[in-house]
C-alpha atoms as a PDB file:
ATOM      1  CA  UNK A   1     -62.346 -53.143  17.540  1.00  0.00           C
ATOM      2  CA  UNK A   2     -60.552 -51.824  20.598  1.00  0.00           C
ATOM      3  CA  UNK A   3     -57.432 -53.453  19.950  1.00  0.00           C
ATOM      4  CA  UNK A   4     -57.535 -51.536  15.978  1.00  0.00           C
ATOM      5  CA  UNK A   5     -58.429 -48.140  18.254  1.00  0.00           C
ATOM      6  CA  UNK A   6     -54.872 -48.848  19.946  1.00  0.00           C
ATOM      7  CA  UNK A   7     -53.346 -49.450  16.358  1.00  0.00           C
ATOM      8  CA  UNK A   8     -54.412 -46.206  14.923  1.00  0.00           C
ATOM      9  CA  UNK A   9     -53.665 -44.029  18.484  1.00  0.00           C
ATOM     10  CA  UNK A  10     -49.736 -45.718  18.317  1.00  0.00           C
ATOM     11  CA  UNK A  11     -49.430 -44.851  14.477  1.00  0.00           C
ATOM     12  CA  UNK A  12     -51.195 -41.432  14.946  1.00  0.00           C
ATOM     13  CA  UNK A  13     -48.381 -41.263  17.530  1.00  0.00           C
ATOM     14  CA  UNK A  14     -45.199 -42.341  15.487  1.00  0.00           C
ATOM     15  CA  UNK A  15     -46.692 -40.243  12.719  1.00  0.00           C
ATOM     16  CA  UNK A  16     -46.540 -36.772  15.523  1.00  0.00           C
ATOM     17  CA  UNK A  17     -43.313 -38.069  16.350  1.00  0.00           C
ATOM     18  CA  UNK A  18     -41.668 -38.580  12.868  1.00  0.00           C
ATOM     19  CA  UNK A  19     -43.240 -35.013  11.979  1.00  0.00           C
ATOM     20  CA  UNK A  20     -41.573 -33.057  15.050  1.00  0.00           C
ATOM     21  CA  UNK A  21     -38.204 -34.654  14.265  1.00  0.00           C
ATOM     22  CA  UNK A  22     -38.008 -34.098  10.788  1.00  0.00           C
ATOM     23  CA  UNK A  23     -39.111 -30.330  11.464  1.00  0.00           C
ATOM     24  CA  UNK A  24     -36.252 -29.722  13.957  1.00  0.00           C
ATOM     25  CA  UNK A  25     -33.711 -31.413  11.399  1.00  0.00           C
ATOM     26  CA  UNK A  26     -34.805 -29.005   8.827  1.00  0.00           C
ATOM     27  CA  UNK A  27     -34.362 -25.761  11.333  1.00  0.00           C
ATOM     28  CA  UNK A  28     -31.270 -27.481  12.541  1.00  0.00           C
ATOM     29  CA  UNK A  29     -30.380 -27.757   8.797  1.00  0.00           C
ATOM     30  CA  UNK A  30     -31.271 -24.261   7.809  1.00  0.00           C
ATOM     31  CA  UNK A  31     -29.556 -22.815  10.933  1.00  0.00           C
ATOM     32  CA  UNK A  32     -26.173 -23.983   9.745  1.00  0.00           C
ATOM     33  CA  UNK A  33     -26.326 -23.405   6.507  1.00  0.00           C
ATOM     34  CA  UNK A  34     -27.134 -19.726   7.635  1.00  0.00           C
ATOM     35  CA  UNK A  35     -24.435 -19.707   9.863  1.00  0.00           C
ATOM     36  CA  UNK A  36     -22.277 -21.234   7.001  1.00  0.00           C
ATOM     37  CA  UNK A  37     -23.181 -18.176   4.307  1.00  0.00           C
ATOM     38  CA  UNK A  38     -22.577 -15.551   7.669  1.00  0.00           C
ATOM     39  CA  UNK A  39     -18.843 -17.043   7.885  1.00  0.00           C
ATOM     40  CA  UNK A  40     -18.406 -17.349   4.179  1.00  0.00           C
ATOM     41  CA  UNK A  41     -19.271 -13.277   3.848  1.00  0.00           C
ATOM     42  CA  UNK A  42     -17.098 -12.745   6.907  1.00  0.00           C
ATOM     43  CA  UNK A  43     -13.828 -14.498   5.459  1.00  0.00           C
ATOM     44  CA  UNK A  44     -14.961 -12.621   2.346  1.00  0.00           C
ATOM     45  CA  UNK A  45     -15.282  -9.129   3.621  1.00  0.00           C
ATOM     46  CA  UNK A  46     -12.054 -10.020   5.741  1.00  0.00           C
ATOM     47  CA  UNK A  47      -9.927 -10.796   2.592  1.00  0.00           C
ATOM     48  CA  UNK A  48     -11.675  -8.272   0.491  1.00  0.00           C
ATOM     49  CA  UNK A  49     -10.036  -5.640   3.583  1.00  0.00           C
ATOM     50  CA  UNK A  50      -6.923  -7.489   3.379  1.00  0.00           C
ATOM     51  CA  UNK A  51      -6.461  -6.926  -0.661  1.00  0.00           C
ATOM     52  CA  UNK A  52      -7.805  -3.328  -0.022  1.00  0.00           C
ATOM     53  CA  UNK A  53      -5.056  -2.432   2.654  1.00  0.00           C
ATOM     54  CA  UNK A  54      -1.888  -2.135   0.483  1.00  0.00           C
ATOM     55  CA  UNK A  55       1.593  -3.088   1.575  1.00  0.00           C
ATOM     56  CA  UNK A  56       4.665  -2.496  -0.611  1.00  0.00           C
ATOM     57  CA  UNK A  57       8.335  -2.266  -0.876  1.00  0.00           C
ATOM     58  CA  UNK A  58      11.113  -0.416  -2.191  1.00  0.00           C
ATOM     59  CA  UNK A  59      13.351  -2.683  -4.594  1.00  0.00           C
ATOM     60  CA  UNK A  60      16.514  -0.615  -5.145  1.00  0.00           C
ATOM     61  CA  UNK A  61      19.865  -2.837  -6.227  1.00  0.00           C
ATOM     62  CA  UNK A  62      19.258  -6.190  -4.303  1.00  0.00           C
ATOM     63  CA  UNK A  63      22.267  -9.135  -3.567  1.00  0.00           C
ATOM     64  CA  UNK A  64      20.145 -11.984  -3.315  1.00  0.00           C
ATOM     65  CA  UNK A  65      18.421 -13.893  -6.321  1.00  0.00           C
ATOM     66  CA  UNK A  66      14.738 -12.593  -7.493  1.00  0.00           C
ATOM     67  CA  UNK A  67      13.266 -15.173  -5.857  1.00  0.00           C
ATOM     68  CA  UNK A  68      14.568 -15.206  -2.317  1.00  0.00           C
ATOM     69  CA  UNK A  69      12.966 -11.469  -2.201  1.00  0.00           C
ATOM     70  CA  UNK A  70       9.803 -12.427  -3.893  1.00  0.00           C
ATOM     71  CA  UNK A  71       9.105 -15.137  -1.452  1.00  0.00           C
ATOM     72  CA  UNK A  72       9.964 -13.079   1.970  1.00  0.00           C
ATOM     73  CA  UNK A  73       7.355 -10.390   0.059  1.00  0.00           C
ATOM     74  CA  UNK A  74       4.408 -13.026  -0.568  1.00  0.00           C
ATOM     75  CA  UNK A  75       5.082 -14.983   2.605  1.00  0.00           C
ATOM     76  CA  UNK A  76       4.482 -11.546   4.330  1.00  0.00           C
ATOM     77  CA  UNK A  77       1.625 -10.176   2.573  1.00  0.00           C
ATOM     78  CA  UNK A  78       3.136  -7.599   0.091  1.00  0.00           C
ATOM     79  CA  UNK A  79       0.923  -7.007  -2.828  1.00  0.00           C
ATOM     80  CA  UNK A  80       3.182  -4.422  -4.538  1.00  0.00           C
ATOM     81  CA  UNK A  81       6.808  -3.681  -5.682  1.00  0.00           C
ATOM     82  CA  UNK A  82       8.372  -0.635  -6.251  1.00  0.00           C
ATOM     83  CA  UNK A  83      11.131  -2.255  -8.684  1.00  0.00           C
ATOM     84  CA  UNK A  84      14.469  -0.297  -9.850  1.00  0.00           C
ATOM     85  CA  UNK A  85      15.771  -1.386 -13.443  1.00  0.00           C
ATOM     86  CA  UNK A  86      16.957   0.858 -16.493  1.00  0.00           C
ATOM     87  CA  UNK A  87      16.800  -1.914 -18.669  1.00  0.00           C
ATOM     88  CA  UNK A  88      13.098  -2.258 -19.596  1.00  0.00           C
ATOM     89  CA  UNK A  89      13.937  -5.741 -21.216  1.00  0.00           C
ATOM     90  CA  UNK A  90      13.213  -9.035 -21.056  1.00  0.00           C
ATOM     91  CA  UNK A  91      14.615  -9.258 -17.281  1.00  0.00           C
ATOM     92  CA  UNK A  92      12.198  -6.691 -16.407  1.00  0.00           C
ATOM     93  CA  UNK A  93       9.107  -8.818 -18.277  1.00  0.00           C
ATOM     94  CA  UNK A  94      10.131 -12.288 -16.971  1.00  0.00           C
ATOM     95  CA  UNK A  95      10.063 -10.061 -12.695  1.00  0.00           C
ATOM     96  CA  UNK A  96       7.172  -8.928 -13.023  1.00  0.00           C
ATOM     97  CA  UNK A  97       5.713 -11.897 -14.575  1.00  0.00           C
ATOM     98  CA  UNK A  98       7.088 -14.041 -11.425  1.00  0.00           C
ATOM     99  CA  UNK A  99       5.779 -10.813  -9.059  1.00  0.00           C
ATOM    100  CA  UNK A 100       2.662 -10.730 -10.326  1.00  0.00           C
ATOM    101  CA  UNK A 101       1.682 -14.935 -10.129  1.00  0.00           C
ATOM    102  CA  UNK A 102       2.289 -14.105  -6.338  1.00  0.00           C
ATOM    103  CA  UNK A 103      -0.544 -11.554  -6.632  1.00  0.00           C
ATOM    104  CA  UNK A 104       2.031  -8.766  -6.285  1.00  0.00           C
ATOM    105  CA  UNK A 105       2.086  -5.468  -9.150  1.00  0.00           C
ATOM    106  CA  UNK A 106       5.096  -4.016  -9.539  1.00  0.00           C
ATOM    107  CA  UNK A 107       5.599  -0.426 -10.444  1.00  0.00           C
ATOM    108  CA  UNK A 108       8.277   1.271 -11.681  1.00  0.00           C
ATOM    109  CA  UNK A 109      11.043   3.153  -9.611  1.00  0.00           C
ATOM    110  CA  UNK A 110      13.175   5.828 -10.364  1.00  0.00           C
ATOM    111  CA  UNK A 111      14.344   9.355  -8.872  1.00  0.00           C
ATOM    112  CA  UNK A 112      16.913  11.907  -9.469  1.00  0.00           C
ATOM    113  CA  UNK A 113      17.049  15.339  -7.751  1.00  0.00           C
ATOM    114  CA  UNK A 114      18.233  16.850 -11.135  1.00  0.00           C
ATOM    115  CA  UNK A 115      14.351  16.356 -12.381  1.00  0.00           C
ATOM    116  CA  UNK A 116      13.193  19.235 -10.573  1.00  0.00           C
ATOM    117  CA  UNK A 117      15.466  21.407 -12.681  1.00  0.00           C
ATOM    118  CA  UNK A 118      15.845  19.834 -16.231  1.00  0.00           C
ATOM    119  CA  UNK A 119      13.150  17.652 -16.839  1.00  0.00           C
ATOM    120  CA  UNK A 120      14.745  16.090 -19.893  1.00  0.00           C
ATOM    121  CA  UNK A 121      15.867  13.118 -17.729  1.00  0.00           C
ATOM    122  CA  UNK A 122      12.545  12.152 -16.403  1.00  0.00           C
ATOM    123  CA  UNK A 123      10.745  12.886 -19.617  1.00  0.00           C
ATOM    124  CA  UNK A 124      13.118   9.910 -21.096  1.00  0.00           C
ATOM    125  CA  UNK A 125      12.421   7.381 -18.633  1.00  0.00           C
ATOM    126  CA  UNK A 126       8.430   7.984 -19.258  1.00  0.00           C
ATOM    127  CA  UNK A 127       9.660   7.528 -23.253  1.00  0.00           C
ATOM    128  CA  UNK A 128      11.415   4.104 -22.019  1.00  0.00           C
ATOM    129  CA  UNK A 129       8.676   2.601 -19.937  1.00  0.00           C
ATOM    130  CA  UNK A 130       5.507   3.727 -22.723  1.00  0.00           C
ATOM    131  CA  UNK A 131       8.146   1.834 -24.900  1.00  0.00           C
ATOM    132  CA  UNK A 132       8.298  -1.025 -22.456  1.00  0.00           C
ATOM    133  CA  UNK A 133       4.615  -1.000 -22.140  1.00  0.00           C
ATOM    134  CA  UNK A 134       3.665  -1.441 -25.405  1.00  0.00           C
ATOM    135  CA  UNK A 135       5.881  -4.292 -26.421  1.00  0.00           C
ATOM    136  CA  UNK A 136       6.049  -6.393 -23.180  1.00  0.00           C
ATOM    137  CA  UNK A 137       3.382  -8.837 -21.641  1.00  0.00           C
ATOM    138  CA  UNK A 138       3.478  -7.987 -17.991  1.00  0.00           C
ATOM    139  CA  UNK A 139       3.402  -4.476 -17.437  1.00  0.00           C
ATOM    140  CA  UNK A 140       4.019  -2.117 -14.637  1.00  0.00           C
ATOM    141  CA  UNK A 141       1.113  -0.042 -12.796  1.00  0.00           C
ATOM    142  CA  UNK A 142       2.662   2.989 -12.831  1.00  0.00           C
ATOM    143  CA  UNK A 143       5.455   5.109 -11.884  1.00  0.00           C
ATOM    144  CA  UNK A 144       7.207   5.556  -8.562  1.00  0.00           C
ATOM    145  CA  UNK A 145       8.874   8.739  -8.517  1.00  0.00           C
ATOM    146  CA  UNK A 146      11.540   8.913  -5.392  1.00  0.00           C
ATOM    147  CA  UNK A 147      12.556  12.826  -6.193  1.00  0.00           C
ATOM    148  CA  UNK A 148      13.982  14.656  -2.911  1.00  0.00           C
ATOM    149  CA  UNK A 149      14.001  18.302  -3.072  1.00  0.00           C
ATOM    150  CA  UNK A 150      15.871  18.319   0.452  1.00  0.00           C
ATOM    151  CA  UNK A 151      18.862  16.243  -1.790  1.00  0.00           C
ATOM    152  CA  UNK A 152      19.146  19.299  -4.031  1.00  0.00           C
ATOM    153  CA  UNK A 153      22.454  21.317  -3.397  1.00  0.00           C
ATOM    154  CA  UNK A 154      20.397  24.674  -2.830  1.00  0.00           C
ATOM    155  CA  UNK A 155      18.152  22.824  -0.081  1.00  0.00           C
ATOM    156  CA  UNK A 156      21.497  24.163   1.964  1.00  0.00           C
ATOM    157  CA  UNK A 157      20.810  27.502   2.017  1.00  0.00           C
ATOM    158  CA  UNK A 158      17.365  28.148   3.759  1.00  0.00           C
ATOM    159  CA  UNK A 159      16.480  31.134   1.816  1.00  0.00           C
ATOM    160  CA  UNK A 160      15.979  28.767  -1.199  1.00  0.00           C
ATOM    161  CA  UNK A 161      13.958  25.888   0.623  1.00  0.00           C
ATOM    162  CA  UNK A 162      10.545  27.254  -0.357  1.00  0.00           C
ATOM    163  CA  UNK A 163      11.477  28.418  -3.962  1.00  0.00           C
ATOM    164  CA  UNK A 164      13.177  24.552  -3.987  1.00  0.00           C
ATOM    165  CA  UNK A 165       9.879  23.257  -2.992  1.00  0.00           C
ATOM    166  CA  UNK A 166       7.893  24.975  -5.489  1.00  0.00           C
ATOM    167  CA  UNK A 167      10.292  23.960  -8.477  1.00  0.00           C
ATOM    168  CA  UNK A 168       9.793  20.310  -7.325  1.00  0.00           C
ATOM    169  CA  UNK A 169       6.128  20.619  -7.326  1.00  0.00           C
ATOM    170  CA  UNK A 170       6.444  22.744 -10.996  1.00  0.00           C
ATOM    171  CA  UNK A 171       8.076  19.369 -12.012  1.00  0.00           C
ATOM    172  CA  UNK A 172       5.294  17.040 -10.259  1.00  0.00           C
ATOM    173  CA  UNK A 173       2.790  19.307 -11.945  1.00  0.00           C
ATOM    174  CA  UNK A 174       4.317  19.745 -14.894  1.00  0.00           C
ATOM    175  CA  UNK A 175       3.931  15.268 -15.703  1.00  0.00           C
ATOM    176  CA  UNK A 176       0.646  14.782 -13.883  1.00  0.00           C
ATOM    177  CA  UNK A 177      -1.372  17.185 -15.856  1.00  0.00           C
ATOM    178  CA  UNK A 178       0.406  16.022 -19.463  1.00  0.00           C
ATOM    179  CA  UNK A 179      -2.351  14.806 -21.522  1.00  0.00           C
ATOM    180  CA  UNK A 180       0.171  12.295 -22.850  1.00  0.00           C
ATOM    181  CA  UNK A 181       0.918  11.114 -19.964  1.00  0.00           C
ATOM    182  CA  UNK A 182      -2.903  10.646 -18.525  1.00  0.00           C
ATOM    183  CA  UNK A 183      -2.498   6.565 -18.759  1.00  0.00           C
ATOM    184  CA  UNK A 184       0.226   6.796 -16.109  1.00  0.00           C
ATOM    185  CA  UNK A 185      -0.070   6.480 -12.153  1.00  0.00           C
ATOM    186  CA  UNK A 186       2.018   8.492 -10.844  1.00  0.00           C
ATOM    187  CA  UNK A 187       3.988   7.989  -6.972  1.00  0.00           C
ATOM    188  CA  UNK A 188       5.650  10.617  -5.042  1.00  0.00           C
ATOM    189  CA  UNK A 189       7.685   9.851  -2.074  1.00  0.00           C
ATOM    190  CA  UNK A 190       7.820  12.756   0.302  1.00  0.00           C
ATOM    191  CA  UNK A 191       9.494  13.342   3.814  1.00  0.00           C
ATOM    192  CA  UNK A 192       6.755  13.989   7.094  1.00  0.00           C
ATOM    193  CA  UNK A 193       8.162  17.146   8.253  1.00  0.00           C
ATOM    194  CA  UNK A 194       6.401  19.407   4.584  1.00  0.00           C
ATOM    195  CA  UNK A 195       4.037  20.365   6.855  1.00  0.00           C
ATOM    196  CA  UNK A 196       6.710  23.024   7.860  1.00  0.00           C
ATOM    197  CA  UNK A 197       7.033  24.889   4.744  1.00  0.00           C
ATOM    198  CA  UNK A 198       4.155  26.928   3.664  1.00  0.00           C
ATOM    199  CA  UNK A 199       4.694  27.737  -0.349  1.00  0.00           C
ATOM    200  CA  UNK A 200       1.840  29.231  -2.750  1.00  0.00           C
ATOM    201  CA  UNK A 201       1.325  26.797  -6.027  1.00  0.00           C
ATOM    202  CA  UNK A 202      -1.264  27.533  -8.439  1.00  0.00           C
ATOM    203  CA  UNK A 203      -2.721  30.448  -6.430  1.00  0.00           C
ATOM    204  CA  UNK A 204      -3.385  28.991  -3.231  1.00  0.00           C
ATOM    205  CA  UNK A 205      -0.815  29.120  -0.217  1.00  0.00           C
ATOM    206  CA  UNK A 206      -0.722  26.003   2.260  1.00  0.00           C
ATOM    207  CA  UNK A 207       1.402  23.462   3.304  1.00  0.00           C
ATOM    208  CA  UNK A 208       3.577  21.974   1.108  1.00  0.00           C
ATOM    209  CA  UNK A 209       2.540  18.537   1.791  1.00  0.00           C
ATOM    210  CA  UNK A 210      -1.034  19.249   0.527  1.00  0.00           C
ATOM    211  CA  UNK A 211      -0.467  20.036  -3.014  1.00  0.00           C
ATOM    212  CA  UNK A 212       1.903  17.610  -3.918  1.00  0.00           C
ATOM    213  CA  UNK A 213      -0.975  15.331  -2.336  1.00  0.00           C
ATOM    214  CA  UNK A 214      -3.198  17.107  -4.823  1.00  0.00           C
ATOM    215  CA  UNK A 215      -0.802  16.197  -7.281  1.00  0.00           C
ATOM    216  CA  UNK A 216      -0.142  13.052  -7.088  1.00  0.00           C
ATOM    217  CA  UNK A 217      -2.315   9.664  -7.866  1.00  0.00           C
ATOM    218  CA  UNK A 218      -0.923   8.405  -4.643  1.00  0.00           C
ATOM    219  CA  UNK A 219       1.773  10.145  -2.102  1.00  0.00           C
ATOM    220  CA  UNK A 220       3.713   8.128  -0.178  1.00  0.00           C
ATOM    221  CA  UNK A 221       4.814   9.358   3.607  1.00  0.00           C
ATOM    222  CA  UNK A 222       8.162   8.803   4.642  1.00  0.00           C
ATOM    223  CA  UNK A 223       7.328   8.690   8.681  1.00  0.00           C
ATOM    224  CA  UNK A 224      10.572   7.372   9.563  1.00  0.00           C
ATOM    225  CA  UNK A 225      10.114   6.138  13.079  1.00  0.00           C
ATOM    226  CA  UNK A 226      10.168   2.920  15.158  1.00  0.00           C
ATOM    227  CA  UNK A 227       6.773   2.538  16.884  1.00  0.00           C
ATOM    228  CA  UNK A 228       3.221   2.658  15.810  1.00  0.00           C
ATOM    229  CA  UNK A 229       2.389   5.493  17.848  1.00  0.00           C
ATOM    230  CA  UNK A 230       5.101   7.783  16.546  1.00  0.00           C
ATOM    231  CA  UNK A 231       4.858   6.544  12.736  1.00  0.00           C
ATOM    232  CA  UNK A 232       1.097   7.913  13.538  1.00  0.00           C
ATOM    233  CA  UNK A 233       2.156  11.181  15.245  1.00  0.00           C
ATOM    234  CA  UNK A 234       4.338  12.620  12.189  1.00  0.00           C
ATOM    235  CA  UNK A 235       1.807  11.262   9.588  1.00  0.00           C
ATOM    236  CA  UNK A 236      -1.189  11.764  11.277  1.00  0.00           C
ATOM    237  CA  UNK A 237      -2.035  15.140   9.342  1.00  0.00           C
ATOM    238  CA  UNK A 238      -0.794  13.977   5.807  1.00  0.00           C
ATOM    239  CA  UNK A 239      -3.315  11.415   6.481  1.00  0.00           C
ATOM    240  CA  UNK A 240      -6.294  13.485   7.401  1.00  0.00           C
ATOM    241  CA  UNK A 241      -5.784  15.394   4.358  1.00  0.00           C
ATOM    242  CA  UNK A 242      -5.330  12.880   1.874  1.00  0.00           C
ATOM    243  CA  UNK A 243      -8.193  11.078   3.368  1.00  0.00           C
ATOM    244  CA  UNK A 244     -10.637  14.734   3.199  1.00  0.00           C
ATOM    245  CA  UNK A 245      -9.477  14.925  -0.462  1.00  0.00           C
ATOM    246  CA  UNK A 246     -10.192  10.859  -1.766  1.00  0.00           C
ATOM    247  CA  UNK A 247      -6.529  10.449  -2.086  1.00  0.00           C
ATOM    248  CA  UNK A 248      -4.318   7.202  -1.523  1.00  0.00           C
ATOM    249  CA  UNK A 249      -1.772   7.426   1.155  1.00  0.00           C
ATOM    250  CA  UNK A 250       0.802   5.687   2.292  1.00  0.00           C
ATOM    251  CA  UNK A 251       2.853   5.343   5.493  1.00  0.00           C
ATOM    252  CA  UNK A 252       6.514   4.180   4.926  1.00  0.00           C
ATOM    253  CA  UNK A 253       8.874   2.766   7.193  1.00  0.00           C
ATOM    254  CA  UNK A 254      13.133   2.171   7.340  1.00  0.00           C
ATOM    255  CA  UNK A 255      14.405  -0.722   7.703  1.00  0.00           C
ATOM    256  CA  UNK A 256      18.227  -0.357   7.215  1.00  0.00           C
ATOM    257  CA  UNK A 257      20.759   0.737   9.639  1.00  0.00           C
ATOM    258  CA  UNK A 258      21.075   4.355  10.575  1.00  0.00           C
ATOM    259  CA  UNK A 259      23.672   4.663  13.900  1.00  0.00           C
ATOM    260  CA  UNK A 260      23.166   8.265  13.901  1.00  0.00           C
ATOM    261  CA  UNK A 261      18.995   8.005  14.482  1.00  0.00           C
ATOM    262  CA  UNK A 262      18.191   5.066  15.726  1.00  0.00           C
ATOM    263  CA  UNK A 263      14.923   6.433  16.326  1.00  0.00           C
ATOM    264  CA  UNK A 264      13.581   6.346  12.605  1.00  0.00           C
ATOM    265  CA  UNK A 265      14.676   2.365  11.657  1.00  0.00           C
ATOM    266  CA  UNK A 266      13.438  -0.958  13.082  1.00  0.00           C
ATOM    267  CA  UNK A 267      16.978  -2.167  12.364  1.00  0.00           C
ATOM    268  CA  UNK A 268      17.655  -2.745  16.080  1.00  0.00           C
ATOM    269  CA  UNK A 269      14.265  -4.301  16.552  1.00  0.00           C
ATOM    270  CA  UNK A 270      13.465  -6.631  13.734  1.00  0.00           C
ATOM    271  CA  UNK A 271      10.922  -8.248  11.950  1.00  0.00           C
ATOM    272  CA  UNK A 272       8.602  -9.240  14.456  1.00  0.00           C
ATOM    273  CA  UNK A 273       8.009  -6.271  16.005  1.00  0.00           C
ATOM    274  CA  UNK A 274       8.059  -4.729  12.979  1.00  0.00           C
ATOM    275  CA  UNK A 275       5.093  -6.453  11.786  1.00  0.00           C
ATOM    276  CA  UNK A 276       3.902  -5.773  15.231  1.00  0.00           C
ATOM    277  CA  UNK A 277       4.186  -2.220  15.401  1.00  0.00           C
ATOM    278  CA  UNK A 278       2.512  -2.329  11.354  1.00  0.00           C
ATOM    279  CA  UNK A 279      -0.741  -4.455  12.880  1.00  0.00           C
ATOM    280  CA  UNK A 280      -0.705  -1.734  15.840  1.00  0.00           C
ATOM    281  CA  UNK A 281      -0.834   1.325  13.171  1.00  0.00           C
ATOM    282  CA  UNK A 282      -3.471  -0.325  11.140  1.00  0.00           C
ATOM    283  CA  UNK A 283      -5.546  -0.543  14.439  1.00  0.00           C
ATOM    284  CA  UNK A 284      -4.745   2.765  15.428  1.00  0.00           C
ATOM    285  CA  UNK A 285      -6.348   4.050  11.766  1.00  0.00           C
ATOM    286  CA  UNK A 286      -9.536   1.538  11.746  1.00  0.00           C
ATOM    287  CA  UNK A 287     -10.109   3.794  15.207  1.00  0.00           C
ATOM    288  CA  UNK A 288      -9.598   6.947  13.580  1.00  0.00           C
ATOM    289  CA  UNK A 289     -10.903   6.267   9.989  1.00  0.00           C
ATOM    290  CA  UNK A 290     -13.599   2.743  10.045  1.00  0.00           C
ATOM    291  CA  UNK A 291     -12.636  -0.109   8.674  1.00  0.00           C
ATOM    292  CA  UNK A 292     -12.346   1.038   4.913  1.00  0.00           C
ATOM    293  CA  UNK A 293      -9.007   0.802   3.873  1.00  0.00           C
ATOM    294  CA  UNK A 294      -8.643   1.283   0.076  1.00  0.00           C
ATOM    295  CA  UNK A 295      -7.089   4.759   0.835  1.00  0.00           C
ATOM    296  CA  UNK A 296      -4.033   3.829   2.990  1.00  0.00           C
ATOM    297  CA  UNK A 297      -0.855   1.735   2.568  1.00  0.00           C
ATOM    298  CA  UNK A 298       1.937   0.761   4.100  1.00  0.00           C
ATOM    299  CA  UNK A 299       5.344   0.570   2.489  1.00  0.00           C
ATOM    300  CA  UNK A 300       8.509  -0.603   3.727  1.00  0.00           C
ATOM    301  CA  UNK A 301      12.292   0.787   2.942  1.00  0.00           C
ATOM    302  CA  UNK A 302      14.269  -1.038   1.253  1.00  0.00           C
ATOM    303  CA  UNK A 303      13.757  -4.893   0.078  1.00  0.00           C
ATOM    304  CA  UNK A 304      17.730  -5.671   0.804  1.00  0.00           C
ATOM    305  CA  UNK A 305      17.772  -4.280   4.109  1.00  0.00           C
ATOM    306  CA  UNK A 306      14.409  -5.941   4.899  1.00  0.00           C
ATOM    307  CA  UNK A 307      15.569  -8.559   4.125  1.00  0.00           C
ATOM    308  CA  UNK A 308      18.464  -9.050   6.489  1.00  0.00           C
ATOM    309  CA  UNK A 309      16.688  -7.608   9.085  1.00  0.00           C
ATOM    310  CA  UNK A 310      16.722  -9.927  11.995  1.00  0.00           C
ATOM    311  CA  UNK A 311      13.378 -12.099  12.727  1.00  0.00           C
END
């Protein structure tokens, strides 16, 4: 009898034991799996930021093959094109078919000061690319418009500077509010130093870099300069009014060589701390705006020049 006593006590035991450690394997268990799902939504909200924050480049007339570009681009995060070609033809199709495998949308680029005063020009481009739209697969996202009032003969004589700058924003007007043209993005690329000229547009007088960022779908900055701090400093109040408004932004940078103005091109310095100086700005907006980025951009001037731009 005592030695069945001892029997039971040791399996009563085993039992207590085999209980505790299949309990601490099942916290153990849960614990990681936990911790598993909490680094899965972390990588997730980290990419989800990544494909938020926007980074593009200007494609003017290029030397190199399509694909040479297109790989520096994906290889360095770009996830749109601003792509110059009259053709809207096959060519055009079969690019953006390559661009866009690489998870990069290409829009389409075109400018000519001559817009802001007969708009004939522009209105048969936007003819062209509904054309091009229609009949090809790939299509574009929208339309990049690279018009310069300041490359306008009269921009010369100051007297005409504001009534310049009101004509240009007649003729940014003039296509975003056209009912046939509602299914189009529109871009507009405009230099840092608007906040300069005060014009009246539509009854209200400001700055002329706040209506054509009323204007457009998406304005892009050209903040010319070679650190984060000073790409910041002449952008910093395009960006606080875009961002007041709802309104995509971007901040643009040179990359091609200007001996004159050093200053304004990260020719000298290359790509490294180019993409260093980027990563800096991004910081320096996270501190300024939190950590949601599908209002702000970067964008990069041009692809050739980028793309002999030292490492």
């Amino acid at each position: 009898m005592k030695n069945l006593k001892i029997v039971v006590f040791v399996l009563l035991v085993i039992c207590l034991i085999g209980a505790t450690i299949y309990i601490v394997l099942q916290n153990n268990n849960s614990n990681n799996n936990n911790l598993n799902q909490n680094n899965e939504q972390e990588q997730g909200q980290e990419q989800d930021t990544e494909e938020a924050f926007a980074k593009g480049v200007w494609w003017w007339s290029v030397t190199e093959p399509d694909e040479v570009y297109l790989e520096l681009a994906s290889q360095n995060e770009i996830n749109e094109i601003y792509y110059s070609n009259s053709k809207f033809d096959d060519s055009v199709n079969e690019f953006i078919g390559k661009a866009n495998k690489l998870g990069i949308s290409v829009y389409y680029l075109c400018g000519e000061y001559q817009w802001i005063d007969d708009y004939s020009g522009f209105e048969k481009v936007i003819e062209n690319y509904k054309i091009y739209q229609t009949n090809f697969e790939n299509k574009f996202n929208g339309i990049h418009v690279d018009v310069e009032a300041h490359q306008h003969p009269d921009w010369d004589n100051e007297e005409l500077q504001n009534d310049l700058i009101v004509r240009y924003l007649n003729f940014a007007y003039h296509f975003t509010s056209n009912e046939n043209y509602s299914d189009i993005s529109f871009d507009f690329d405009i230099p840092f130093w608007y906040e300069n000229y005060e014009v009246e547009f539509n009854g209200e007088l400001k700055q002329a870099y706040k209506h054509i960022i009323d204007i457009a779908d998406r304005t892009f900055v050209m903040s010319y300069r070679d650190s984060a701090s000073r790409i910041y400093d002449v952008a910093k109040n395009e960006l606080e009014y875009a961002s007041s408004i709802n309104k995509k932004i971007f901040l643009c940078v040179e990359t091609s060589r200007q001996n004159e103005t050093p200053e304004i091109t990260f020719f000298e310095e290359g790509k490294e701390y180019m993409y260093t100086q980027l990563e800096n700005l991004k910081n320096i907006i996270i501190d300024e705006y939190g950590e949601d980025f599908s209002n702000f951009g970067f964008s990069i001037h041009h692809m050739r020049s980028y793309y002999e731009l030292p490492d």
